[in-house]
Protein backbone atom coordinates (compact mmCIF):
# COMPACT_ATOMS: atom_id res chain seq x y z
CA UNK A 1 0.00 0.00 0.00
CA UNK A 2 1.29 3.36 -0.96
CA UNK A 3 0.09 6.64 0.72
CA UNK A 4 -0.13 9.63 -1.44
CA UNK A 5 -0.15 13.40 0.01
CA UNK A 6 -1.96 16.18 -2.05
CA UNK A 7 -2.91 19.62 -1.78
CA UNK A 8 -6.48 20.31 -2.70
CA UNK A 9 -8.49 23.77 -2.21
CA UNK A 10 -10.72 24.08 1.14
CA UNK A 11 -13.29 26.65 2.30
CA UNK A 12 -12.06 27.77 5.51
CA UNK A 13 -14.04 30.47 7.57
CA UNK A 14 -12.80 32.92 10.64
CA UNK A 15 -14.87 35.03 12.67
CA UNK A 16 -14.48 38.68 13.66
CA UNK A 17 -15.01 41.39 16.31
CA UNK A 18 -14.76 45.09 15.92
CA UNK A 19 -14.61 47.37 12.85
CA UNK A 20 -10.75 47.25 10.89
CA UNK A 21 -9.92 50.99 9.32
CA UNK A 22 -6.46 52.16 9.32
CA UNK A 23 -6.88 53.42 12.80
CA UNK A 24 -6.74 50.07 14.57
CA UNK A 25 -3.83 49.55 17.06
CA UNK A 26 -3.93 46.13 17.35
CA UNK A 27 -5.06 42.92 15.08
CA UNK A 28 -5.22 39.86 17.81
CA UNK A 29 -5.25 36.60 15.98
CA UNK A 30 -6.95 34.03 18.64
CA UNK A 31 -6.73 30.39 17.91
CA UNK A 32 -9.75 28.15 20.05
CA UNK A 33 -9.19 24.81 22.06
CA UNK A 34 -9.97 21.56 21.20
CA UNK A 35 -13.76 20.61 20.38
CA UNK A 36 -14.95 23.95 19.98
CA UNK A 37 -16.26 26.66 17.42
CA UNK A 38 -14.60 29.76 16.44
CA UNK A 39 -17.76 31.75 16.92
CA UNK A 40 -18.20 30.65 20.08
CA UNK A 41 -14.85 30.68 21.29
CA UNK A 42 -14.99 34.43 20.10
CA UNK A 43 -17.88 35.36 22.24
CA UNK A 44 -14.94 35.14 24.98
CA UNK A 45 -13.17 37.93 23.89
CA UNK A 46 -15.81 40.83 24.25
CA UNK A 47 -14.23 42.51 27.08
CA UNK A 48 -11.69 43.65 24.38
CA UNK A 49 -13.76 44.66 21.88
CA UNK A 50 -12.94 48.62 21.26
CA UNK A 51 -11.91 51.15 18.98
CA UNK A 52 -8.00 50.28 18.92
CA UNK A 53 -9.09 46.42 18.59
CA UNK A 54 -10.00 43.48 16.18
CA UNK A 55 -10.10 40.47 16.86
CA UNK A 56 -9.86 37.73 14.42
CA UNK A 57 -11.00 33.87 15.54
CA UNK A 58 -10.01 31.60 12.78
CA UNK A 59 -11.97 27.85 13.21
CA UNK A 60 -9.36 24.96 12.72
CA UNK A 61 -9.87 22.78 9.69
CA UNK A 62 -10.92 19.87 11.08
CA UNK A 63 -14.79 19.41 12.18
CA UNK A 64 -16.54 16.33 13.98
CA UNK A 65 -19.48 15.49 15.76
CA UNK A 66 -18.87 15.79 19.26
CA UNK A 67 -20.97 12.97 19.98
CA UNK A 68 -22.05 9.99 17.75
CA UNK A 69 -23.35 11.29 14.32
CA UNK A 70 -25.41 14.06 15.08
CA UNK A 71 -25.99 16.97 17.62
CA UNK A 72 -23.20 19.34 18.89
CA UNK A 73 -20.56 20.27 16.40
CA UNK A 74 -16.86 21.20 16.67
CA UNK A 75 -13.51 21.66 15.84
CA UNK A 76 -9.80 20.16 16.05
CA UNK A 77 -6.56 21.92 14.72
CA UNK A 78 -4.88 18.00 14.47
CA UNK A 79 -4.58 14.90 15.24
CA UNK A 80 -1.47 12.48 15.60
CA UNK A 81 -2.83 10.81 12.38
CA UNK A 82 -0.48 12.38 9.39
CA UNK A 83 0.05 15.20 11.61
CA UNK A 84 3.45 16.96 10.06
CA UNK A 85 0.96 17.27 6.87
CA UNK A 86 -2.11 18.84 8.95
CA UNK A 87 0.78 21.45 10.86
CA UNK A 88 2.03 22.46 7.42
CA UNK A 89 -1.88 22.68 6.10
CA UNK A 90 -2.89 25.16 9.20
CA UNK A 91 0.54 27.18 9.82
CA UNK A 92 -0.38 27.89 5.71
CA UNK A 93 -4.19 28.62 6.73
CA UNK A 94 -3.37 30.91 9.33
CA UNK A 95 -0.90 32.83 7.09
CA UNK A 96 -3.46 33.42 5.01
CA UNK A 97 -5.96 34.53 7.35
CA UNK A 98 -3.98 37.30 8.81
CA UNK A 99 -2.72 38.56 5.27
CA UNK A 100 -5.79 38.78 4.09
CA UNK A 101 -6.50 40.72 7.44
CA UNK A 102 -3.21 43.05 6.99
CA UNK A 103 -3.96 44.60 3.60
CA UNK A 104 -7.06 46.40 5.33
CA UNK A 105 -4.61 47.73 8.02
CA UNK A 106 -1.96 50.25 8.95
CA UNK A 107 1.37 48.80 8.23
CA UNK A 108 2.51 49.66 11.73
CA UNK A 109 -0.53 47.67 13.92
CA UNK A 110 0.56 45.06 16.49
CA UNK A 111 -0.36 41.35 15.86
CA UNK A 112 -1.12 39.89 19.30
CA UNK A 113 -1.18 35.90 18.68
CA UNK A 114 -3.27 33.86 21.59
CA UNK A 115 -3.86 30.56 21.66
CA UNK A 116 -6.25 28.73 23.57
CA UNK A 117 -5.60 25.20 25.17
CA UNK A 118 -5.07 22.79 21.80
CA UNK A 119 -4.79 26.23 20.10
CA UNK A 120 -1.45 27.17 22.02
CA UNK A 121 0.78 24.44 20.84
CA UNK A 122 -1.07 25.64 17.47
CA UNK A 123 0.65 28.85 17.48
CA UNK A 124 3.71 27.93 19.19
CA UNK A 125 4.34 26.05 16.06
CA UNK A 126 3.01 28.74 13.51
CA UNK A 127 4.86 31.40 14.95
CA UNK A 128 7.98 29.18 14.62
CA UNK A 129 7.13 28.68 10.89
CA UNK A 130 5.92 32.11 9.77
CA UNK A 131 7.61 34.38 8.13
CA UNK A 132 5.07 37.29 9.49
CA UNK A 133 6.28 39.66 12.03
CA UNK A 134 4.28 39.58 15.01
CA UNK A 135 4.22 41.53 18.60
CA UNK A 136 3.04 39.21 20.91
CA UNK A 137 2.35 35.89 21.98
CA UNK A 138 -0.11 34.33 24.60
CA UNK A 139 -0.90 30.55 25.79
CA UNK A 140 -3.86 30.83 27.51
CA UNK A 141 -3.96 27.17 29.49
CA UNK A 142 -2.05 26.04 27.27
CA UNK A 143 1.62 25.02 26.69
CA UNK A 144 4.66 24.55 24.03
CA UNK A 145 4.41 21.47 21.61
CA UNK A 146 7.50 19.16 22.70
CA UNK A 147 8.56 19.15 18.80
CA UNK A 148 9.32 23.16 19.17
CA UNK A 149 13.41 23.27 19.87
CA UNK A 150 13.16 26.14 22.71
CA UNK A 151 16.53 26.88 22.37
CA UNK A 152 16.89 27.42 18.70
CA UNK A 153 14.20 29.82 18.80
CA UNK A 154 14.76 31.33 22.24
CA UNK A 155 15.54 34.99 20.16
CA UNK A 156 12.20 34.54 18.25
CA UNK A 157 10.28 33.76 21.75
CA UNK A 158 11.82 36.87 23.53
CA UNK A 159 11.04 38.74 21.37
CA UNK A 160 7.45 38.22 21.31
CA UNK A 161 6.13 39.59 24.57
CA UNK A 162 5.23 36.35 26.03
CA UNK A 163 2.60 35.38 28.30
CA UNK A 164 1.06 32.62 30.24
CA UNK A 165 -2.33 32.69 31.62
CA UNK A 166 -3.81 29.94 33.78
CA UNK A 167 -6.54 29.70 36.03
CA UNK A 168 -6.12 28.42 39.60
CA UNK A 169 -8.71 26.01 39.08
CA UNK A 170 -7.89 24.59 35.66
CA UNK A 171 -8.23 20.91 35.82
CA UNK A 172 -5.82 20.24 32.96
CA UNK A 173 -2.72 22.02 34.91
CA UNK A 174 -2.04 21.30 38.18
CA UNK A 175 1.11 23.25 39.90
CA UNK A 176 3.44 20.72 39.48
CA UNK A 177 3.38 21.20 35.93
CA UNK A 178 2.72 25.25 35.82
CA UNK A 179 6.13 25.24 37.54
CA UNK A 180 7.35 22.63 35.30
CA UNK A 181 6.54 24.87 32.20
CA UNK A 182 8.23 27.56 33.95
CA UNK A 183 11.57 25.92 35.08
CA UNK A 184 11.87 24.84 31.76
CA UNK A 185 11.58 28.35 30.68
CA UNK A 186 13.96 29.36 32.84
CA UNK A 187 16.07 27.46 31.69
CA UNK A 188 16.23 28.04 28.58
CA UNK A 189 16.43 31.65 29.68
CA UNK A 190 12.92 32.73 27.56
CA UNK A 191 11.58 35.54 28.81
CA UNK A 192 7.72 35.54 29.82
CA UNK A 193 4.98 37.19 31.92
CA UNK A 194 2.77 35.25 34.23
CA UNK A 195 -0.95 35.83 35.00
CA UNK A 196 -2.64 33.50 37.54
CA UNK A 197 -6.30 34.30 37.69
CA UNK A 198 -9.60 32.70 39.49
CA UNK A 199 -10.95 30.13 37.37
CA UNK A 200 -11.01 26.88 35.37
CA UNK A 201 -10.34 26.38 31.70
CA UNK A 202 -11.85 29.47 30.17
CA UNK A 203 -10.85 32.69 28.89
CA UNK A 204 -12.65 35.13 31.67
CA UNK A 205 -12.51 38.90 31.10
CA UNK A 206 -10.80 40.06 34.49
CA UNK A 207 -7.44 38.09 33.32
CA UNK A 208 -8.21 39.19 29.59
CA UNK A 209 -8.07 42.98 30.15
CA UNK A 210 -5.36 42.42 32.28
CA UNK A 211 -3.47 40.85 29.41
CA UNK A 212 -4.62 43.66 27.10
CA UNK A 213 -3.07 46.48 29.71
CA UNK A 214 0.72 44.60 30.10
CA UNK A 215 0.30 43.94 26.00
CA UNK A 216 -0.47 48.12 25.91
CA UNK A 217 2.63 48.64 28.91
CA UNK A 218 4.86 46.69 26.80
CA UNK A 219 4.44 48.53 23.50
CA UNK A 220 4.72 51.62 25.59
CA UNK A 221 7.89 50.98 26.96
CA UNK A 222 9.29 50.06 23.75
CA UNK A 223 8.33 53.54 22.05
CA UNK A 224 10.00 55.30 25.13
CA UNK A 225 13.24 53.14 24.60
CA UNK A 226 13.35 53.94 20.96
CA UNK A 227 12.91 58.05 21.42
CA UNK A 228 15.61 57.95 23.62
């Protein structure tokens, strides 16, 4: 038996918030979790939604019945089933999506990357394998893919603005292996913010806007740095 690899054209889709003129500050690309639906996922991201911001949910490529053959509906970025050729097929999507997204914008506005749970080893690994230049990256709950060499791309990382956010509560990460995650960061000497916030495995507004102010400190800081 022979296996045979080809590309073929698919209709993708992505969902947006907020109104993209050439005055927008700030383009966040936000990739959902496993078994969910871009719109829905985007519904989390409200507390952001103003002038300087748009927010762009793209749905991953991949949709199943949650349960059985019928009902509830959702989405997967990959599986471990041919999954070097479903990476290259959404780090390819994604570039797409936010090119298609750039030619309405200022040349100058910030690309904020945040990935959800599944979603953040998604754009670990796109932001590895782009050649787009972006400002920030978030894992929210989420974590680096073990195929990602942090070393090699320790310059890339720190220069991203990156942040973790985890609830206290969040089943799927326990303390041992927040502090895990961050001793291998450490390590590897990858610089990254930290917010801890009240809750389980959700994106909740409190910790949101408080990502959205460091995000806004950060730029600030780096437009001081440069005048002077």
């Amino acid at each position: 038996m022979n296996q045979v690899n080809f590309k073929t054209q698919k209709t993708a889709r992505y969902f947006t918030l907020g109104n993209l003129n050439k005055e927008t500050k700030n383009i966040w690309i936000v990739c959902h979790g496993y078994a969910q639906l871009a719109n829905h996922f985007l519904n989390w991201f409200k507390a952001i939604d103003n002038k300087n911001n748009f927010i762009v949910a793209p749905e991953a490529l991949h949709r199943f019945y949650w349960k059985g053959f019928e009902g509830k509906v959702v989405a997967s970025w990959m599986t471990k089933e041919d999954r070097l050729e479903d990476i290259s097929d959404y780090v390819n999507y994604l570039d797409e999506v936010t090119k298609s997204v750039l030619e309405q914008a200022n040349e100058d506005v910030n690309i904020h990357v945040l990935g959800f749970s599944q979603g953040g080893s998604t754009v670990c690994r796109w932001v590895t394998q782009s050649k787009l230049k972006f400002t920030s990256l978030t894992l929210w709950a989420g974590a680096f893919p073990e195929d990602i060499d942090y070393f090699e791309k320790r310059e890339l990382f720190n220069q991203l603005n990156l942040h973790l956010v985890i609830g206290e509560d969040d089943p799927f990460y326990n303390e041992e292996k927040i502090e895990l995650q961050e001793k291998t960061l450490n390590e590897k000497k990858i610089n990254y913010n930290m917010i801890r916030f009240e809750g389980r495995h959700k994106v909740l507004a409190p910790p949101l806007l408080e990502l959205e102010n460091s995000l806004k400190l950060n730029e600030e800081l780096k437009i001081m740095n440069y005048e002077l």
